[in-house]
PDB file of N, CA and C in Angstrom:
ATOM      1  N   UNK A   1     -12.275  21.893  13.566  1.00  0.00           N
ATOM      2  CA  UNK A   1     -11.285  21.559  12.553  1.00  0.00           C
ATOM      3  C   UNK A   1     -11.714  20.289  11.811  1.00  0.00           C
ATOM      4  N   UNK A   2     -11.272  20.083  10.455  1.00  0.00           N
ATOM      5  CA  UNK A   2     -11.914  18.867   9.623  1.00  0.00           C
ATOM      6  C   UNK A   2     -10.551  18.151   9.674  1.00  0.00           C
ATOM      7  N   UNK A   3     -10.754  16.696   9.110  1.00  0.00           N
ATOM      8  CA  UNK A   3      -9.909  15.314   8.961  1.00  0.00           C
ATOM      9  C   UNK A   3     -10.271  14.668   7.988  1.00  0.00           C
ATOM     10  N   UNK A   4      -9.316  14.458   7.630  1.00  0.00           N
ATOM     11  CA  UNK A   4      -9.297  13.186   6.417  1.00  0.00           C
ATOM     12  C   UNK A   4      -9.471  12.367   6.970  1.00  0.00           C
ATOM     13  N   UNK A   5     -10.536  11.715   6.060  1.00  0.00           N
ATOM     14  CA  UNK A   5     -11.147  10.132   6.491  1.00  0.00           C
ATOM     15  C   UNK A   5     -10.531   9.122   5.456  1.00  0.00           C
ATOM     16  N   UNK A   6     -10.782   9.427   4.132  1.00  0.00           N
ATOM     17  CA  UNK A   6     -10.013   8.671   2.528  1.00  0.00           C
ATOM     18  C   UNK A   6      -9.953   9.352   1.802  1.00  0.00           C
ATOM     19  N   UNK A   7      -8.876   8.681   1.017  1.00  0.00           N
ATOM     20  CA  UNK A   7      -8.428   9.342  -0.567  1.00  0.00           C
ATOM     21  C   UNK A   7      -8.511   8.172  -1.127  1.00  0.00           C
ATOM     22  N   UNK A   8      -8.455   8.316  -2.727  1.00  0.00           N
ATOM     23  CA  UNK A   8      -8.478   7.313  -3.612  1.00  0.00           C
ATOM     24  C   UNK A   8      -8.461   7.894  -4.958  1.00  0.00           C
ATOM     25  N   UNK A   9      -8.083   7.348  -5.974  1.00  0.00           N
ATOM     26  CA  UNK A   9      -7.726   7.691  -6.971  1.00  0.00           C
ATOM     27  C   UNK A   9      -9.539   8.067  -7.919  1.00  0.00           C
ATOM     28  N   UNK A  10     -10.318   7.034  -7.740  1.00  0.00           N
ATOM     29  CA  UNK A  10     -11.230   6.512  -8.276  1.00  0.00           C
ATOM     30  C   UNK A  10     -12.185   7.663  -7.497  1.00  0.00           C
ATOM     31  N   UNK A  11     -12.894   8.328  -8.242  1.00  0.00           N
ATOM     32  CA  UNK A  11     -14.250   9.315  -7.986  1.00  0.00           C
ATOM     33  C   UNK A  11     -15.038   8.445  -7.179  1.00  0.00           C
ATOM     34  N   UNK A  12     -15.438   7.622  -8.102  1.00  0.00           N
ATOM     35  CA  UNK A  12     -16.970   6.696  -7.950  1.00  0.00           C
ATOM     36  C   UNK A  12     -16.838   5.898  -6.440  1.00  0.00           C
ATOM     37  N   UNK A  13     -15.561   5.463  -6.130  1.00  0.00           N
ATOM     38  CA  UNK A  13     -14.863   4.815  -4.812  1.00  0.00           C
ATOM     39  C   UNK A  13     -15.016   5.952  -3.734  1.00  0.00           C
ATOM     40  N   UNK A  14     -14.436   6.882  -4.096  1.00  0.00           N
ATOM     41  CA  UNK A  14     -14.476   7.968  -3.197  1.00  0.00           C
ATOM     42  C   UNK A  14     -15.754   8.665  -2.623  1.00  0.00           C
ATOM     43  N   UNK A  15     -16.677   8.745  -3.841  1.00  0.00           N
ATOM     44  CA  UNK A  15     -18.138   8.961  -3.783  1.00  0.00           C
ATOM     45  C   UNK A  15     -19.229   7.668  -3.101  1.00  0.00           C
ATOM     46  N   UNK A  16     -18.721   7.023  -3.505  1.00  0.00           N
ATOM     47  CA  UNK A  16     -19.278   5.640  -2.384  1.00  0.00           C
ATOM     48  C   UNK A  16     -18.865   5.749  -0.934  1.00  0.00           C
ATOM     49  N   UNK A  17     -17.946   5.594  -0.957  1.00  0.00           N
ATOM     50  CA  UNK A  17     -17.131   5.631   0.755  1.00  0.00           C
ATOM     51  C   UNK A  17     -18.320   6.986   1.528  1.00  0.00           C
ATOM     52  N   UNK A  18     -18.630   8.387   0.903  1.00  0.00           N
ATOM     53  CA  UNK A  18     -18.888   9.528   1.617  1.00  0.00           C
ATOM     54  C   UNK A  18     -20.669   9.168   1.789  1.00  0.00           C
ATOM     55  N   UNK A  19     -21.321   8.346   0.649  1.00  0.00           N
ATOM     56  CA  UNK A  19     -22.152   7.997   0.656  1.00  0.00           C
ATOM     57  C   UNK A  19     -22.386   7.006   1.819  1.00  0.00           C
ATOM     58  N   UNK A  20     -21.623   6.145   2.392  1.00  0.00           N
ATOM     59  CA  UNK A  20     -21.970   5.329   3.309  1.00  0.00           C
ATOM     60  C   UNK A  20     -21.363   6.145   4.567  1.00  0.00           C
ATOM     61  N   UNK A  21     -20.791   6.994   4.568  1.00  0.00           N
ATOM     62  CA  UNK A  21     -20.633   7.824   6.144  1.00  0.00           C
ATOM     63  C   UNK A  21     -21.828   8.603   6.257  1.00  0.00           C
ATOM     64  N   UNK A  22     -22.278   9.427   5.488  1.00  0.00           N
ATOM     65  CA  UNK A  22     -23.066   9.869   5.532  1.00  0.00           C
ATOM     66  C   UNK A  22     -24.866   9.782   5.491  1.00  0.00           C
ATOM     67  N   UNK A  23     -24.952   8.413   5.233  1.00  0.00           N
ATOM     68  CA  UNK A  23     -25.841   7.580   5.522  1.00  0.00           C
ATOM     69  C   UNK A  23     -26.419   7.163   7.038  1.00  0.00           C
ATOM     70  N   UNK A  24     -24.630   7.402   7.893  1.00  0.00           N
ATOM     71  CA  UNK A  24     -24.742   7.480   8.908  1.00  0.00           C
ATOM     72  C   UNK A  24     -25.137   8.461   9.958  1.00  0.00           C
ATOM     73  N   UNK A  25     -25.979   9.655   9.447  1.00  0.00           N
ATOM     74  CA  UNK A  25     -25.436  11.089   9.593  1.00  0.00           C
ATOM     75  C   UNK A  25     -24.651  11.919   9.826  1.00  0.00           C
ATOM     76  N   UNK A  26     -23.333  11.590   9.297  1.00  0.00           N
ATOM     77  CA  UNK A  26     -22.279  12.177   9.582  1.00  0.00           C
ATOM     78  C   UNK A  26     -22.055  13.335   8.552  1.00  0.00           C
ATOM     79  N   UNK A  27     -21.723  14.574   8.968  1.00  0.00           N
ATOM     80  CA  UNK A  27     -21.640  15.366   7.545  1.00  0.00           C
ATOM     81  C   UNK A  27     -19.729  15.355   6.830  1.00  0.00           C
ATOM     82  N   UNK A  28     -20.509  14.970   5.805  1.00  0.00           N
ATOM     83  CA  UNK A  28     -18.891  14.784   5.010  1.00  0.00           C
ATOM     84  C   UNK A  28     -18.787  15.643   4.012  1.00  0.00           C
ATOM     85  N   UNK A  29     -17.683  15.828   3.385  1.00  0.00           N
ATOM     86  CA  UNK A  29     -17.274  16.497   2.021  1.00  0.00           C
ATOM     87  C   UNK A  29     -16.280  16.051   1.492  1.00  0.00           C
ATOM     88  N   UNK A  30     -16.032  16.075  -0.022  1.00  0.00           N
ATOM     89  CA  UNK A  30     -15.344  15.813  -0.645  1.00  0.00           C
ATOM     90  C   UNK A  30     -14.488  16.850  -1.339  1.00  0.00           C
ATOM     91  N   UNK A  31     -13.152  16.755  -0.730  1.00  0.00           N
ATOM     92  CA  UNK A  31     -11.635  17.946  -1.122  1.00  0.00           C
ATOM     93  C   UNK A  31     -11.210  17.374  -2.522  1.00  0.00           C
ATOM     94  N   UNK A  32     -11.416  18.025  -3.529  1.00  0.00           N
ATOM     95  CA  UNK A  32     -10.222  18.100  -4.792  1.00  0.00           C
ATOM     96  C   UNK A  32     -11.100  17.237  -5.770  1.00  0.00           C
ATOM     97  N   UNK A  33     -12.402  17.211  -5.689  1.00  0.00           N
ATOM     98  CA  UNK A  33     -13.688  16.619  -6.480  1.00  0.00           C
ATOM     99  C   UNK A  33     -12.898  17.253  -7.756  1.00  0.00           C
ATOM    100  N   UNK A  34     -12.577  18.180  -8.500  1.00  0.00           N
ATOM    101  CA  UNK A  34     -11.958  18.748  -9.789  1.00  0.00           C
ATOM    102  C   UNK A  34     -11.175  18.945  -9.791  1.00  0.00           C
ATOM    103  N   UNK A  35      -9.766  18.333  -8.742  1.00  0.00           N
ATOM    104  CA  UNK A  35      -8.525  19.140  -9.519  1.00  0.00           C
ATOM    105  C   UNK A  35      -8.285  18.501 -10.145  1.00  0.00           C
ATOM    106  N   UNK A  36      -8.249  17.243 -10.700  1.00  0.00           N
ATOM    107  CA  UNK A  36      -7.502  16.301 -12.120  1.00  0.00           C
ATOM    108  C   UNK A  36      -6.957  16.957 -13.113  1.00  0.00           C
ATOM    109  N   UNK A  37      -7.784  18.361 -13.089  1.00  0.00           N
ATOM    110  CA  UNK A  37      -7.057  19.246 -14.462  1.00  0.00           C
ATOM    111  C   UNK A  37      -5.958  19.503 -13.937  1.00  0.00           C
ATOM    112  N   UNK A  38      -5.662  19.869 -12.663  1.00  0.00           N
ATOM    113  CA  UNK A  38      -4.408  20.804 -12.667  1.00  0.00           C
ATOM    114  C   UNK A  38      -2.871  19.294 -12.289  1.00  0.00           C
ATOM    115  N   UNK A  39      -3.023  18.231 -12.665  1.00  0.00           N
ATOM    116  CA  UNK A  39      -2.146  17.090 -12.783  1.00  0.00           C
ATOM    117  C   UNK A  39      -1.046  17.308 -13.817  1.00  0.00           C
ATOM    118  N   UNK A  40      -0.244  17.012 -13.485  1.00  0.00           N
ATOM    119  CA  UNK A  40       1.049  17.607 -14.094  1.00  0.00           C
ATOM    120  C   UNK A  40       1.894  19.206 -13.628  1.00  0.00           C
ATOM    121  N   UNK A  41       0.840  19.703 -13.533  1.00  0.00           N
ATOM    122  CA  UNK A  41       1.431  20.746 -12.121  1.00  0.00           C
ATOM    123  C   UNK A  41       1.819  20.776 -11.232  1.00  0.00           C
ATOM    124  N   UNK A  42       0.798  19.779 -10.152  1.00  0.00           N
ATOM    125  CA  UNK A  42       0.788  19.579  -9.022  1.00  0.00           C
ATOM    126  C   UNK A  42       0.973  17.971  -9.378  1.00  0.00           C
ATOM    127  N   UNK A  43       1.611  17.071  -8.329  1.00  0.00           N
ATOM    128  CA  UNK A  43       1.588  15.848  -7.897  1.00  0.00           C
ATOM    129  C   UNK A  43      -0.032  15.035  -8.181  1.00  0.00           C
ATOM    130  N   UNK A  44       0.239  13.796  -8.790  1.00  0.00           N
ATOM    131  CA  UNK A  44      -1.326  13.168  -9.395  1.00  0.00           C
ATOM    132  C   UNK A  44      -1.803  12.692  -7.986  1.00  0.00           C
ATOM    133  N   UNK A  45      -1.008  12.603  -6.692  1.00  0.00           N
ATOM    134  CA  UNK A  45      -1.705  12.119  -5.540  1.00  0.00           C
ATOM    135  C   UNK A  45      -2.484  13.210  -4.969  1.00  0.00           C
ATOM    136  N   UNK A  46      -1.465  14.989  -5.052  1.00  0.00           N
ATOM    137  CA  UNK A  46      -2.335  15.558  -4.405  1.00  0.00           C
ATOM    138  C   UNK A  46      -3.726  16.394  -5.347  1.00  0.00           C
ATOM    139  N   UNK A  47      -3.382  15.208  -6.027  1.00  0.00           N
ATOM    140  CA  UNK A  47      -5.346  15.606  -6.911  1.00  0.00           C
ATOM    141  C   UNK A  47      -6.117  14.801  -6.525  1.00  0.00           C
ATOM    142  N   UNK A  48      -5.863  14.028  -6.356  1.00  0.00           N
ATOM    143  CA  UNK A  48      -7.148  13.010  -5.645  1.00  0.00           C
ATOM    144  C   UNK A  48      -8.133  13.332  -5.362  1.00  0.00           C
ATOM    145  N   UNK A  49      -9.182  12.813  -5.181  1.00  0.00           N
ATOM    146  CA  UNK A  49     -10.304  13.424  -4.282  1.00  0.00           C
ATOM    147  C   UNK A  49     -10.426  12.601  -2.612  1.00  0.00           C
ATOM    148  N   UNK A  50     -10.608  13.168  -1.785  1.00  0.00           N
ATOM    149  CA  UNK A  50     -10.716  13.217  -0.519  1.00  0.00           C
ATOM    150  C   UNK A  50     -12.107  13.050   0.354  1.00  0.00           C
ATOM    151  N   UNK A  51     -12.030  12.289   1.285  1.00  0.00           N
ATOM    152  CA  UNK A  51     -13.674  12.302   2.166  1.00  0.00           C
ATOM    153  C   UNK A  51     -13.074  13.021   3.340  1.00  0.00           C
ATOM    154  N   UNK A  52     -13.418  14.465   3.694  1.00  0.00           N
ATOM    155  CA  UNK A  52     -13.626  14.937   5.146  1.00  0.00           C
ATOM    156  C   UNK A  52     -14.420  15.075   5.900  1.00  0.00           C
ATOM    157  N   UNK A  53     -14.278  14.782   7.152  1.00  0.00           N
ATOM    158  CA  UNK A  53     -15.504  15.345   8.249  1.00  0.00           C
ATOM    159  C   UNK A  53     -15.318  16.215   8.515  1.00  0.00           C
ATOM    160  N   UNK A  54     -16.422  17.304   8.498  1.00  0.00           N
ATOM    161  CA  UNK A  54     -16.624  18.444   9.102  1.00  0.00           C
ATOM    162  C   UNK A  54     -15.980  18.740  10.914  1.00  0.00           C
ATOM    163  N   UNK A  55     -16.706  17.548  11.409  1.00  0.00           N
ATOM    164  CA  UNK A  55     -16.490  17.545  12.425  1.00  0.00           C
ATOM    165  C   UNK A  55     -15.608  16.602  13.310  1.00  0.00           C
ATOM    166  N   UNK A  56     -14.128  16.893  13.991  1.00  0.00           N
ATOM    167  CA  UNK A  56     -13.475  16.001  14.435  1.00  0.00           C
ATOM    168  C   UNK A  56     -13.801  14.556  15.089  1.00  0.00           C
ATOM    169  N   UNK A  57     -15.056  15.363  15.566  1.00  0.00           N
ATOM    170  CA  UNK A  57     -15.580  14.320  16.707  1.00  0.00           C
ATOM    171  C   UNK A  57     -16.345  13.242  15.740  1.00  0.00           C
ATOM    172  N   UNK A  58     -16.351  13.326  15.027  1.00  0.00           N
ATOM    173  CA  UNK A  58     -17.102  12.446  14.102  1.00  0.00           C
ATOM    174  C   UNK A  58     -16.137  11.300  13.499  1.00  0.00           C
ATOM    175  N   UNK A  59     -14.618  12.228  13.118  1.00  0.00           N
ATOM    176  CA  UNK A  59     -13.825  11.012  12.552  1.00  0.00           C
ATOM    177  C   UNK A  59     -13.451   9.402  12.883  1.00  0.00           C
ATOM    178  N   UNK A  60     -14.024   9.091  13.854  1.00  0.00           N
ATOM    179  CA  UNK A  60     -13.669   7.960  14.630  1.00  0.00           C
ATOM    180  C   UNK A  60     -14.719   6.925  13.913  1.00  0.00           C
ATOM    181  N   UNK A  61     -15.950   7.553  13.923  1.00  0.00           N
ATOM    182  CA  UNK A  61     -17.414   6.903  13.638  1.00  0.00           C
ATOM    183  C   UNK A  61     -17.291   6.363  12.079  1.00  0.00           C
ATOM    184  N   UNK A  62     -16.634   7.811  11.167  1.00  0.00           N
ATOM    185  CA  UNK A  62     -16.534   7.635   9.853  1.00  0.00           C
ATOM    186  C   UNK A  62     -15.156   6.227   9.380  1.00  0.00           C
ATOM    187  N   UNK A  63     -14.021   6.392  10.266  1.00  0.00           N
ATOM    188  CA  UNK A  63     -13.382   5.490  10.263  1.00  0.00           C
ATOM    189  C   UNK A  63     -13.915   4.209  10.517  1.00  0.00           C
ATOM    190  N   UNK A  64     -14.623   4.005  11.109  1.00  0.00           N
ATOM    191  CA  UNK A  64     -15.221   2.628  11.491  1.00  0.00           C
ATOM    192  C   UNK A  64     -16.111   2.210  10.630  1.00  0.00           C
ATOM    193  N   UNK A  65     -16.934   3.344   9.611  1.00  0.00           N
ATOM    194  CA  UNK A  65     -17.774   2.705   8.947  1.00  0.00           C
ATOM    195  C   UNK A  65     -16.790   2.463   7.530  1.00  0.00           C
ATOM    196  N   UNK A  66     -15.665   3.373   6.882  1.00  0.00           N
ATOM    197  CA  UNK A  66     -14.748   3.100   5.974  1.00  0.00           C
ATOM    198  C   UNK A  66     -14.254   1.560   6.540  1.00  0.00           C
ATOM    199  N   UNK A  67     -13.528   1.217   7.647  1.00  0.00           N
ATOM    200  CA  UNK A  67     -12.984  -0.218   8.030  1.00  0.00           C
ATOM    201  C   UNK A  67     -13.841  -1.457   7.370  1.00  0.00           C
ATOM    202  N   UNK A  68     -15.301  -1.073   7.919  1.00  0.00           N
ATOM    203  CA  UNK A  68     -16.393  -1.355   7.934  1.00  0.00           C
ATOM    204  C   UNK A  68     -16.827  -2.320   6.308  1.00  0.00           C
ATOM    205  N   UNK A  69     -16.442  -1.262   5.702  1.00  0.00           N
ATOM    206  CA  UNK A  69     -17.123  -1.238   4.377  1.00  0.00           C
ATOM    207  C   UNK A  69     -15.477  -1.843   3.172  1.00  0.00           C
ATOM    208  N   UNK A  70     -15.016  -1.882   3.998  1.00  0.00           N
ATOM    209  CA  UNK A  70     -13.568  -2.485   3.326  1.00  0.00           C
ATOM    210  C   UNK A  70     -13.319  -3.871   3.792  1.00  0.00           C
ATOM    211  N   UNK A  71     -13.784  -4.038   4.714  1.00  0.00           N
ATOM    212  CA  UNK A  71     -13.692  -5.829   5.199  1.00  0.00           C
ATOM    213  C   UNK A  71     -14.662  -6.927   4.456  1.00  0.00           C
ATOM    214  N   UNK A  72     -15.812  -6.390   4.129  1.00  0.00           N
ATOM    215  CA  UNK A  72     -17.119  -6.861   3.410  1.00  0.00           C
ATOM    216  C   UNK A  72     -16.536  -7.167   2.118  1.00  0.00           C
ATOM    217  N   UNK A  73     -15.333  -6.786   1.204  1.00  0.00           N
ATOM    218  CA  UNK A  73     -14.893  -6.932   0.033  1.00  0.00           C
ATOM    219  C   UNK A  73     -14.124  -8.431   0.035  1.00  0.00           C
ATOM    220  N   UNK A  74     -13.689  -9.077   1.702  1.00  0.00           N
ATOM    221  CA  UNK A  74     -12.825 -10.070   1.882  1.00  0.00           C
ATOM    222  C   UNK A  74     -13.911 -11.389   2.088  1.00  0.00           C
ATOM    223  N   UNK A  75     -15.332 -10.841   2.039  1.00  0.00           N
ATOM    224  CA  UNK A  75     -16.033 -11.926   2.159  1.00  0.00           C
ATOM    225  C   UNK A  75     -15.953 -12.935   0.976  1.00  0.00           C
ATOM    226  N   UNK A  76     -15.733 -14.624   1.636  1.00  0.00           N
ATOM    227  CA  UNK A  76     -15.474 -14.895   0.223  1.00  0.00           C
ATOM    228  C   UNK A  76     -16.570 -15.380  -0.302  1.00  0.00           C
ATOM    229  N   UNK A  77     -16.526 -15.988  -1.818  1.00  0.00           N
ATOM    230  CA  UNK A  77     -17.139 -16.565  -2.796  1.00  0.00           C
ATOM    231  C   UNK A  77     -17.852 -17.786  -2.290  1.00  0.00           C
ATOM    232  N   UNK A  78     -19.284 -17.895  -2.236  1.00  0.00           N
ATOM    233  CA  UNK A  78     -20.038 -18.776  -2.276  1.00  0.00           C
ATOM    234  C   UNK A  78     -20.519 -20.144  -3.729  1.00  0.00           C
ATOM    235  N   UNK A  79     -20.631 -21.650  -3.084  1.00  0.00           N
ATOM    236  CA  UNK A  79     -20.737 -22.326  -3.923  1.00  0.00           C
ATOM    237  C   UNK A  79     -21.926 -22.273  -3.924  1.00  0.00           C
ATOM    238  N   UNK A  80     -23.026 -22.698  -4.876  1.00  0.00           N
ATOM    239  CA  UNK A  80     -24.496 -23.251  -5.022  1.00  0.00           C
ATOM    240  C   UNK A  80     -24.583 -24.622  -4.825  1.00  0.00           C
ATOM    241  N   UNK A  81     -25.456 -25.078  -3.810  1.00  0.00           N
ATOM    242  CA  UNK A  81     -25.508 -26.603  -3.752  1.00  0.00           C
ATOM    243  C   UNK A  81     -26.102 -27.033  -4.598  1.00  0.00           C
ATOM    244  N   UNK A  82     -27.007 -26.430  -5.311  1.00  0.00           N
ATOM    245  CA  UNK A  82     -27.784 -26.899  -6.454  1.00  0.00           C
ATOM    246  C   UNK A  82     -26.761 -26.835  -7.445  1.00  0.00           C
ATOM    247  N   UNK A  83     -26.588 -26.307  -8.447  1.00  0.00           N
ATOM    248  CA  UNK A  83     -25.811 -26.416  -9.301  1.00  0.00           C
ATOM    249  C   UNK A  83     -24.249 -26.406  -9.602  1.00  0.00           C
ATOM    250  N   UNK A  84     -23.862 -25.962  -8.448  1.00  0.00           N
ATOM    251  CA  UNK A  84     -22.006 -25.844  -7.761  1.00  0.00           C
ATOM    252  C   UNK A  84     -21.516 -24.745  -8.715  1.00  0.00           C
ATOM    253  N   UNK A  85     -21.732 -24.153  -8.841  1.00  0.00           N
ATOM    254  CA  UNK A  85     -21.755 -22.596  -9.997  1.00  0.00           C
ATOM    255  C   UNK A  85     -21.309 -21.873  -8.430  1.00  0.00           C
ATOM    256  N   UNK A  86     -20.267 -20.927  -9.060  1.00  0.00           N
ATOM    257  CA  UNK A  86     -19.558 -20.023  -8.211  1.00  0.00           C
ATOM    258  C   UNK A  86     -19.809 -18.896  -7.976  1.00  0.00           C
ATOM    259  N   UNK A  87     -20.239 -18.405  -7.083  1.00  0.00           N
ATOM    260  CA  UNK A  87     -21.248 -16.889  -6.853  1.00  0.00           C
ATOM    261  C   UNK A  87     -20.180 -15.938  -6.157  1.00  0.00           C
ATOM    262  N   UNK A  88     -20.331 -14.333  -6.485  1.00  0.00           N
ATOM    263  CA  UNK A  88     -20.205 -13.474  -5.455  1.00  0.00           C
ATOM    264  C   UNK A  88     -20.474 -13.583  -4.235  1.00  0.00           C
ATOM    265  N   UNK A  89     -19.944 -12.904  -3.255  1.00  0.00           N
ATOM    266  CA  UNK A  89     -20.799 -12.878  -1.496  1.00  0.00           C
ATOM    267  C   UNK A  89     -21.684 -11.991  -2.165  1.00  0.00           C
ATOM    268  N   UNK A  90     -21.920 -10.870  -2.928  1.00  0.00           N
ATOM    269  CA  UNK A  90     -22.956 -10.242  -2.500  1.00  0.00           C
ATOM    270  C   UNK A  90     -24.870 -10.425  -3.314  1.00  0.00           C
ATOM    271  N   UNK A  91     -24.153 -11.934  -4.534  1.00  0.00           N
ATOM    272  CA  UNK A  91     -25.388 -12.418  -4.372  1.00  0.00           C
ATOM    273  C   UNK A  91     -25.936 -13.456  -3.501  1.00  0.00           C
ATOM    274  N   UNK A  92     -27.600 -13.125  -3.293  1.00  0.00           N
ATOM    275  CA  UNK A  92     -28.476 -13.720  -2.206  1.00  0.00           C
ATOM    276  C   UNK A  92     -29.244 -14.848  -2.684  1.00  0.00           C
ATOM    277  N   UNK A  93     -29.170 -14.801  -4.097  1.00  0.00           N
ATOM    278  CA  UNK A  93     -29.605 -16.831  -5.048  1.00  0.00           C
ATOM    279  C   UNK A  93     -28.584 -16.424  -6.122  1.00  0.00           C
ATOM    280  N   UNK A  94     -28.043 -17.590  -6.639  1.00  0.00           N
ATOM    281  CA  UNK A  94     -26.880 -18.558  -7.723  1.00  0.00           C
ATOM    282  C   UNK A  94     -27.631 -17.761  -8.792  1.00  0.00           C
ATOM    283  N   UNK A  95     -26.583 -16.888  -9.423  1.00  0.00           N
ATOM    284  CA  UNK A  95     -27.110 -16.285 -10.665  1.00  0.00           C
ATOM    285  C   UNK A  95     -27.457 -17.147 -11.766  1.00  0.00           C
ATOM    286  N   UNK A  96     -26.953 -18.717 -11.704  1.00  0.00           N
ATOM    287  CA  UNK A  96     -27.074 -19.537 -12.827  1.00  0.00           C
ATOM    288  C   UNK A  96     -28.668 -20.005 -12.404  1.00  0.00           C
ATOM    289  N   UNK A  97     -28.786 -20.652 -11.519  1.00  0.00           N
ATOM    290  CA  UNK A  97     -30.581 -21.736 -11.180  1.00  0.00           C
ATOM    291  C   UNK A  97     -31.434 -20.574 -10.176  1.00  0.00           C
ATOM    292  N   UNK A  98     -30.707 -19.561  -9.475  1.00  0.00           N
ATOM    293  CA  UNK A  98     -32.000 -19.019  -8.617  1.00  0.00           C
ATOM    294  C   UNK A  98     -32.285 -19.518  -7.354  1.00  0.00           C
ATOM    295  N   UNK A  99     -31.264 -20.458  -6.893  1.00  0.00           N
ATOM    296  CA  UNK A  99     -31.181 -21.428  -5.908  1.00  0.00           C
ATOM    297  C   UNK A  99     -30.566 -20.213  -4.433  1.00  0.00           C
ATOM    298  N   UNK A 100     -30.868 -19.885  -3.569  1.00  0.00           N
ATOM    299  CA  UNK A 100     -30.819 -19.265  -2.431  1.00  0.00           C
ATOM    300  C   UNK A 100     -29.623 -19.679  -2.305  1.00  0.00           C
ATOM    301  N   UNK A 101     -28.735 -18.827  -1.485  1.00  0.00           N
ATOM    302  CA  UNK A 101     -27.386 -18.716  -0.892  1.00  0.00           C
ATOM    303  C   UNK A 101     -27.608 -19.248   0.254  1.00  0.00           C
ATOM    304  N   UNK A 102     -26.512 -19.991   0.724  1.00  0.00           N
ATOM    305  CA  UNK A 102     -26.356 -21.193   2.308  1.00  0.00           C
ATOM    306  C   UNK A 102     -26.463 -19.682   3.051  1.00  0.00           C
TER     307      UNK A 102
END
């Protein structure tokens, strides 16, 4: 039997998330990749698109790497000691001087 792992409004979000489970070798799929057309018919939530696992036994793994990959967004903002210019976490040198991240 399959499980929902995520929904989200956003394709590209949704398509990321299945991309990093499946990175893991987990086999995933994505439920309702095209219904957007049928919105206004049906409820705009249950168009969404969806990440499932194939396999139950898998959902635990895929949950952990979704947790996973949602905590990394709370990392915060780095200063540059060189120039004190305010960086993303996920750059690795100060986009302003090129100066390496602490």
């Amino acid at each position: 039997m399959m499980k929902l792992v995520y929904t989200h409004e956003n394709h590209f979000i949704v398509g990321n998330i299945k991309n990093l489970i499946e990175a893991q070798n987990i086999k995933v799929f994505i439920k309702n990749e095209f219904s957007q057309g049928a919105m206004g018919e049906v409820s705009a939530f249950d168009c969404w698109p969806e990440v499932w696992v194939f396999d139950d036994n898998d959902l635990e793994a895929a949950t952990a790497i979704l947790k996973q990959s949602q905590q990394s967004k709370n990392i915060a903002d780095w200063v540059c000691a060189n120039c004190n210019e305010k960086n993303d976490p996920a750059f690795e040198v100060c986009w302003n001087c090129n100066n390496e991240a602490p």
